[in-house]
C-alpha atoms as a PDB file:
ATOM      1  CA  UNK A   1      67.970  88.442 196.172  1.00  0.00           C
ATOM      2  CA  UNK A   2      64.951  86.705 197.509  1.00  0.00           C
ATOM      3  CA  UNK A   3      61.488  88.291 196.470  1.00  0.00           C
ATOM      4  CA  UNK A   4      60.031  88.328 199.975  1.00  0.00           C
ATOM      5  CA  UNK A   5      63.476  89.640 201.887  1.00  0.00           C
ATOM      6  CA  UNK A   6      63.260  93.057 203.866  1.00  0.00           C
ATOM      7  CA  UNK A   7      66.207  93.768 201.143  1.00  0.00           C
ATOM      8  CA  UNK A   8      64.459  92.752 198.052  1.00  0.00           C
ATOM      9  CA  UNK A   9      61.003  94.902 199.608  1.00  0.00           C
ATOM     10  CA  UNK A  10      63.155  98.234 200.259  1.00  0.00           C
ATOM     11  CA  UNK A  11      64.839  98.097 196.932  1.00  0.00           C
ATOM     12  CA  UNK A  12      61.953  97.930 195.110  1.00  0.00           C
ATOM     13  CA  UNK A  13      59.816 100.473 197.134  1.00  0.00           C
ATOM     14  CA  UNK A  14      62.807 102.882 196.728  1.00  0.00           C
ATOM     15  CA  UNK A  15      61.444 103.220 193.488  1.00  0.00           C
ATOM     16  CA  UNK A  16      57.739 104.033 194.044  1.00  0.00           C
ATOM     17  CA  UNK A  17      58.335 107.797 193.900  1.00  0.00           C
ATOM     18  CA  UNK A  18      55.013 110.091 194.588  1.00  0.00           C
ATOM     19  CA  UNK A  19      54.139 113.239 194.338  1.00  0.00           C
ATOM     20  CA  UNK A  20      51.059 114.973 196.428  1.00  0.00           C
ATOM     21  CA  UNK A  21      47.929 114.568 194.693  1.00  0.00           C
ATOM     22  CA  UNK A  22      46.778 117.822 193.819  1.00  0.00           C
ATOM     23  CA  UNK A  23      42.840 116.692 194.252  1.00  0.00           C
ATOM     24  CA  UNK A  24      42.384 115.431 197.449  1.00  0.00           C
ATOM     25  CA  UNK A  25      38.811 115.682 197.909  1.00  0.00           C
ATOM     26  CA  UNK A  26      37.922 114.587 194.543  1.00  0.00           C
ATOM     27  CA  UNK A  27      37.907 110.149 193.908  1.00  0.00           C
ATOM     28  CA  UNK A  28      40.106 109.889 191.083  1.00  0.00           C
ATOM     29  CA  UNK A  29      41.446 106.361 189.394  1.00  0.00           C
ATOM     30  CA  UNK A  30      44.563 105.810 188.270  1.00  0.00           C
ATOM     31  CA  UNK A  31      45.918 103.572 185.971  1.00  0.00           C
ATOM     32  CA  UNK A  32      49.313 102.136 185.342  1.00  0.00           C
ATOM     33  CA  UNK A  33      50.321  98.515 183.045  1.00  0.00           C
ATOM     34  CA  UNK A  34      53.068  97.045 182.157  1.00  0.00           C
ATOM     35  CA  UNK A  35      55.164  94.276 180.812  1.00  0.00           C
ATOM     36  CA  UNK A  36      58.172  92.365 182.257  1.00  0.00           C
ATOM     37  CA  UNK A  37      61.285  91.201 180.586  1.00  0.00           C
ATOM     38  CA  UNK A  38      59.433  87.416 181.195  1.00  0.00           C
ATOM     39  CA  UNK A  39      56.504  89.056 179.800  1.00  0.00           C
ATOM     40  CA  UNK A  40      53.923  89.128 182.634  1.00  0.00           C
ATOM     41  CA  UNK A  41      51.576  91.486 182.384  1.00  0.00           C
ATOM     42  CA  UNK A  42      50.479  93.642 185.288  1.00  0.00           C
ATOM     43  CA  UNK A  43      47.957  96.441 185.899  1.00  0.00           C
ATOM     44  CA  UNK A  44      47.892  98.612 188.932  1.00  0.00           C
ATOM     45  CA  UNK A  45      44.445 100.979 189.476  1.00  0.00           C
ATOM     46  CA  UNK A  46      44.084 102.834 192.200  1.00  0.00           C
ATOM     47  CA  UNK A  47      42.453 105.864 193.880  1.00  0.00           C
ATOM     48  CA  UNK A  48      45.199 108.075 195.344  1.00  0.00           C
ATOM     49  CA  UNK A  49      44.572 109.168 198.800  1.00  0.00           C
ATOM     50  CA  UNK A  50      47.724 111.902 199.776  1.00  0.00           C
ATOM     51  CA  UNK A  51      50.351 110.612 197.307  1.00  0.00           C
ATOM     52  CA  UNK A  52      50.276 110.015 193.417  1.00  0.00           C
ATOM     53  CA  UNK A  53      52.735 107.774 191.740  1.00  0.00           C
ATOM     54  CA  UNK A  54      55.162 109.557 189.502  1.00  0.00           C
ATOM     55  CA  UNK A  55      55.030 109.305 185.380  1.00  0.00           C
ATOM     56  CA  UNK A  56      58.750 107.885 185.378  1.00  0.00           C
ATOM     57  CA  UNK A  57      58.344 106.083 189.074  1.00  0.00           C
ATOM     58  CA  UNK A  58      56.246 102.942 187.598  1.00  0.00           C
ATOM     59  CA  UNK A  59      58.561 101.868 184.464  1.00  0.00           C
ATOM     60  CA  UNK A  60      61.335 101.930 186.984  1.00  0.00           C
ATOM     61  CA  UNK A  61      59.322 100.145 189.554  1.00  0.00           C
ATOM     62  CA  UNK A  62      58.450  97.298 187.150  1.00  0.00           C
ATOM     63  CA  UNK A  63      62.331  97.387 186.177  1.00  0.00           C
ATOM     64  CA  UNK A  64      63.092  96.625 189.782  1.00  0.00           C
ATOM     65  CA  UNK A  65      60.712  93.609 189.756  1.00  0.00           C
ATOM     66  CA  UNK A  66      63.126  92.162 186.692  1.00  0.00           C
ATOM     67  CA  UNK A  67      65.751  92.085 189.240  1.00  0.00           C
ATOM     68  CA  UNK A  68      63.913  89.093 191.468  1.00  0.00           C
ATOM     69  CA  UNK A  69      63.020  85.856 191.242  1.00  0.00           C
ATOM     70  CA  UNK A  70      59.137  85.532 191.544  1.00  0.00           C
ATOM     71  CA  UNK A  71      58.220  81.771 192.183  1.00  0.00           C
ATOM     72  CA  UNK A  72      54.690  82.334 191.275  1.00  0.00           C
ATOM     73  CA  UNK A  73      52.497  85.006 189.647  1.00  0.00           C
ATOM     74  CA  UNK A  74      50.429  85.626 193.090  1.00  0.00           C
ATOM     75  CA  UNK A  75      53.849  86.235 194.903  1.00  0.00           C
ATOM     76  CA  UNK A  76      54.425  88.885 192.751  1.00  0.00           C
ATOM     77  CA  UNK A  77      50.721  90.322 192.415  1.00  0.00           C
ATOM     78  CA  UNK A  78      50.805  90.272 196.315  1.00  0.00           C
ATOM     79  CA  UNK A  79      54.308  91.609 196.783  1.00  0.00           C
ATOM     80  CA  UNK A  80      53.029  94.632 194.362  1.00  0.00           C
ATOM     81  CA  UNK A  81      49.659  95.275 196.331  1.00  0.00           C
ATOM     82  CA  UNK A  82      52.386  95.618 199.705  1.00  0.00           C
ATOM     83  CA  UNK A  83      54.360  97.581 198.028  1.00  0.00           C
ATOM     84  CA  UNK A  84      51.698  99.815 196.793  1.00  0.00           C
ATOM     85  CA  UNK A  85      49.815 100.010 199.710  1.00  0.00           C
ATOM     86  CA  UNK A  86      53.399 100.864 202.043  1.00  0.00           C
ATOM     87  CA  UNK A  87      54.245 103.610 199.656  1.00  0.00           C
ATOM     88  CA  UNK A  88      51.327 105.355 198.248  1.00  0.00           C
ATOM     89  CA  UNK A  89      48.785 104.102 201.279  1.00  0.00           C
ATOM     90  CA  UNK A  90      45.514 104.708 198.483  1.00  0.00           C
ATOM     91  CA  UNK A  91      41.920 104.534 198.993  1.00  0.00           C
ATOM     92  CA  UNK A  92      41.444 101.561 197.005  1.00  0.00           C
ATOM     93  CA  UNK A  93      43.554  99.489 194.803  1.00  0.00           C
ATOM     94  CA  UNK A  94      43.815  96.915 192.638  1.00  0.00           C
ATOM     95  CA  UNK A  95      46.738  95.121 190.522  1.00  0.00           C
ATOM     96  CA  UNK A  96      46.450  92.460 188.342  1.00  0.00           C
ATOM     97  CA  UNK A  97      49.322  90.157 186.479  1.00  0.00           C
ATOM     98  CA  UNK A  98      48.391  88.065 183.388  1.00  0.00           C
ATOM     99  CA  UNK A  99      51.210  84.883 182.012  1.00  0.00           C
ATOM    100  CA  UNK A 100      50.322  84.012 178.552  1.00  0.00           C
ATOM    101  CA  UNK A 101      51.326  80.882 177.210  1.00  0.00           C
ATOM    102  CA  UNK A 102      49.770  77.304 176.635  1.00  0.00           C
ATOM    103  CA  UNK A 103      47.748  78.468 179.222  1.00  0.00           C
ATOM    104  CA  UNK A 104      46.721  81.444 180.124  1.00  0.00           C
ATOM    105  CA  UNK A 105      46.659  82.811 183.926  1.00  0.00           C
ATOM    106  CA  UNK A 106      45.404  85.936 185.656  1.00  0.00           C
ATOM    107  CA  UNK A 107      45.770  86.854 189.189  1.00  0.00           C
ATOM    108  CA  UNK A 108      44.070  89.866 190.883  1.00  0.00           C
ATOM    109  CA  UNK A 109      44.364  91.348 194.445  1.00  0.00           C
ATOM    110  CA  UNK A 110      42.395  94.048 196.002  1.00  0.00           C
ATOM    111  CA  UNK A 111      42.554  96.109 198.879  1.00  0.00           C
ATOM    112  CA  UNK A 112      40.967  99.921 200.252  1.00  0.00           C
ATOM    113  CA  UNK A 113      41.124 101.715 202.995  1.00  0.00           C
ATOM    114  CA  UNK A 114      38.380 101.234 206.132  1.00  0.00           C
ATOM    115  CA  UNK A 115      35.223 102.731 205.271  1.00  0.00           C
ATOM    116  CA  UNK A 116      35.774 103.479 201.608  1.00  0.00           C
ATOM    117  CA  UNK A 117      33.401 102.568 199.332  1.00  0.00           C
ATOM    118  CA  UNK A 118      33.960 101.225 195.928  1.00  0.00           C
ATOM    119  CA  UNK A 119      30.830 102.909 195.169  1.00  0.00           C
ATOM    120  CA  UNK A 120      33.197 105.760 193.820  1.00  0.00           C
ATOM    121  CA  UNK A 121      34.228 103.953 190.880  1.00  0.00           C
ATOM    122  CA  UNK A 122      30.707 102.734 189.840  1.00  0.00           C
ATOM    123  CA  UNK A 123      29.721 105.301 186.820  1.00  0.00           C
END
């Protein structure tokens, strides 16, 4: 299974499970990180909108990434902001992947909704 296949993308949103977010009004983050079996590192914040990811939906999320090939470490950064985005459709988000080795790489994608300010998160 291809990473970027309609396939590959609805098997691995299957398992974004939400819930309603029971504060609405109020601009809450959200944290999630986690390791791969390659061990890449990712980190998803976000401020929920309507929908909150699940406790048990992101460890079986990240299990589902195991399951495809991911060429580079922005494929799968991207592919995870889609995903994200499609599923949970949040104010503002942000995941990031980190590959430790000889050399270390980081990769981090952003995205919010029109007219949201980031302003929010600013203490």
């Amino acid at each position: 299974m291809a990473h970027g296949d309609d396939c590959g993308r609805l098997t691995r949103r299957q398992w974004l499970g939400s819930t309603p977010n029971p504060a609405p009004r109020l601009d809450t983050q959200v944290c999630w990180s986690g390791t791969l079996a390659d061990g890449r590192a990712l980190t998803l914040e976000y401020v929920p909108d309507r929908r909150v990811l699940r406790p048990d939906a992101f460890a079986a999320y990240l299990d589902s990434l195991n399951a495809a090939p991911w060429p580079t470490l922005e494929a799968l950064v991207s592919a995870i902001l889609d995903d994200i985005n499609n599923e949970l459709v949040p104010r503002w988000v942000r995941v990031s992947g980190t590959q430790n080795g000889a050399v270390s790489h980081r990769v981090t994608a952003s995205d919010r909704q029109p007219g949201w300010d980031t302003a929010a998160l600013r203490p």
